[in-house]
Protein backbone atom coordinates (compact mmCIF):
# COMPACT_ATOMS: atom_id res chain seq x y z
CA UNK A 1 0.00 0.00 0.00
CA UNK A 2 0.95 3.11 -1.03
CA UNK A 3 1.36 6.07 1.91
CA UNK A 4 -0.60 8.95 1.46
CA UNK A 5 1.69 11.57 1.82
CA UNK A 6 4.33 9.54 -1.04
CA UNK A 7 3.02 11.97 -3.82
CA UNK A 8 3.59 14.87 -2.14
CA UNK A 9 6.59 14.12 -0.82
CA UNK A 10 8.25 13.23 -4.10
CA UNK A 11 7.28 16.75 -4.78
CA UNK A 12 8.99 17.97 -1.61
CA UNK A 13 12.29 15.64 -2.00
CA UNK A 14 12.27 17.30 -5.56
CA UNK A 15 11.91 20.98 -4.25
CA UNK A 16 14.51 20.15 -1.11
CA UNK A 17 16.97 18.94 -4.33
CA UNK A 18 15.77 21.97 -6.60
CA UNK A 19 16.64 24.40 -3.84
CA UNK A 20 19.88 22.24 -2.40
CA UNK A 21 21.52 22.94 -6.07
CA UNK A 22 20.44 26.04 -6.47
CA UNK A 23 22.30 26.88 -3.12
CA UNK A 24 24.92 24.96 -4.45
CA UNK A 25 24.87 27.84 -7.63
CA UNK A 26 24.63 30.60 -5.55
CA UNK A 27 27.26 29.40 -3.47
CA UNK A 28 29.31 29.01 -6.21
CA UNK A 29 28.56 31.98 -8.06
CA UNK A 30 29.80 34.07 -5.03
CA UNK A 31 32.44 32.67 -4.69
CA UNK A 32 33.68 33.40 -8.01
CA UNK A 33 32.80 37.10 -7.59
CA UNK A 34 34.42 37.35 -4.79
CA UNK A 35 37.67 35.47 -6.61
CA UNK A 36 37.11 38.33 -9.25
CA UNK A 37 36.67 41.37 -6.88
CA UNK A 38 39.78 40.07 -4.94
CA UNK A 39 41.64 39.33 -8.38
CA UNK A 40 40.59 43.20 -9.38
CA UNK A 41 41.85 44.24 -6.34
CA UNK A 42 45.23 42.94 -6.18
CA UNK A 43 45.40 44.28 -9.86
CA UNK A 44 44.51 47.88 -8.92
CA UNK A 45 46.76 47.47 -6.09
CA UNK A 46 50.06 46.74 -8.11
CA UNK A 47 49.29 49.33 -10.71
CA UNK A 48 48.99 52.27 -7.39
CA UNK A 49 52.02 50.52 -6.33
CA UNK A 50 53.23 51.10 -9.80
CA UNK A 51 52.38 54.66 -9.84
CA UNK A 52 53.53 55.41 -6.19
CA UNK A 53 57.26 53.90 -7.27
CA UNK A 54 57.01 55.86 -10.39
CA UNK A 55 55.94 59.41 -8.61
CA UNK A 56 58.76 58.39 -6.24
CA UNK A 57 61.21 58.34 -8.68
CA UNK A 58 60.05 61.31 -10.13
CA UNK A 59 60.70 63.24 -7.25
CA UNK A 60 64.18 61.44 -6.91
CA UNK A 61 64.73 62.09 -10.24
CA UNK A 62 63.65 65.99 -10.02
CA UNK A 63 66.04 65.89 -6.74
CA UNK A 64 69.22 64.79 -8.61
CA UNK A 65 68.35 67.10 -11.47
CA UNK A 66 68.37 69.91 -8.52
CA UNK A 67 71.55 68.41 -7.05
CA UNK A 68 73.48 68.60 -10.18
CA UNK A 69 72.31 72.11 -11.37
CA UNK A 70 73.70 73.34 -8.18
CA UNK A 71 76.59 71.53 -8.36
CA UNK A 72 77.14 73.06 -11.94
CA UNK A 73 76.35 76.45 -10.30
CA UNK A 74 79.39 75.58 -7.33
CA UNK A 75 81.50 74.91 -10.28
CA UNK A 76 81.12 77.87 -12.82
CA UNK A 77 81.29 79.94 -8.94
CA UNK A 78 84.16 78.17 -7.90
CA UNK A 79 85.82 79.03 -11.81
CA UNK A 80 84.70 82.66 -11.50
CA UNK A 81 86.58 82.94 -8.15
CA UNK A 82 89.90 81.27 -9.32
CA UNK A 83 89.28 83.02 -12.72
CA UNK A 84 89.60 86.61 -10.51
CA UNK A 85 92.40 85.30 -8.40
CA UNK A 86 94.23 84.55 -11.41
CA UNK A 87 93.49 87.63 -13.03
CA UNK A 88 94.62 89.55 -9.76
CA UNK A 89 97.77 87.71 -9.11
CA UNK A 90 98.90 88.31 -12.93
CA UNK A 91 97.87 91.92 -12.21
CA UNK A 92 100.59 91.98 -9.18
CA UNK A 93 103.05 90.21 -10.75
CA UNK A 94 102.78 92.88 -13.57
CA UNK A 95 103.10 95.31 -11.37
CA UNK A 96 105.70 93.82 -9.48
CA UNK A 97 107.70 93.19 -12.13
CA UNK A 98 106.97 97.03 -13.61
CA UNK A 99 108.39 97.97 -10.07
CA UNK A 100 111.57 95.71 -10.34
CA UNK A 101 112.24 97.40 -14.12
CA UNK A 102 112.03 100.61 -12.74
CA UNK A 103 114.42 100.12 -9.71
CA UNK A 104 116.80 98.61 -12.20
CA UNK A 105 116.73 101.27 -14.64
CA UNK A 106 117.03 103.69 -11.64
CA UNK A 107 120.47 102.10 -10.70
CA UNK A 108 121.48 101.10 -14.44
CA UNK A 109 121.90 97.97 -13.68
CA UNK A 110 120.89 94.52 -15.08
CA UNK A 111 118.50 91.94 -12.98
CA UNK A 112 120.91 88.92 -11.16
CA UNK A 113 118.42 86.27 -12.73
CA UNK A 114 118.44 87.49 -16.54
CA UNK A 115 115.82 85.24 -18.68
CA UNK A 116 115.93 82.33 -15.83
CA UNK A 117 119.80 81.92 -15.92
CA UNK A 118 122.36 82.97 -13.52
């Protein structure tokens, strides 16, 4: 003898099975969005990464570029200033010498040290 309740309950093992894979889908499906949002993620992440490393070497590179135009300026500063010196030393030495002529033509006399001889 059949139960009673055997039709119906075919019916509800069917709907219990129905609604047991379609948690099963679910399930699945978010679990493959959240794969995808995490995947997305990690992507955006490395390309800020990517941009944070290449702002910071901006700004490194910006910093040498500062570095070395004031290092050019020390040098062409540091040329000017021995430029002068030389200029001013040649300028006494001229004068110097001018001096020595003069006291040597005042006593008619020729210099001890002619032309690096003597």
């Amino acid at each position: 003898m059949r139960n009673f309740f055997s039709g119906s309950s075919d019916a509800f093992l069917t709907r219990v099975a129905t609604e047991q894979r379609t948690s099963l889908i679910r399930a699945w499906e978010e679990s493959e969005k959240a794969k995808a949002e995490n995947r997305a993620a990690r992507r955006l992440a490395n390309v800020t990464s990517w941009e944070n490393s290449k702002e910071q070497l901006e700004m490194k590179k910006a910093a040498q570029a500062e570095k070395l135009k004031n290092s050019a300026v020390a040098v062409h500063r540091a040329a000017e200033e021995k430029r002068a010196a030389a200029v001013a030393r040649r300028g006494e030495e001229v004068i110097r010498a001018e001096e020595a002529a003069a006291r040597y033509r005042a006593r008619g006399q020729a210099p001890a040290r002619l032309f690096g001889l003597g």
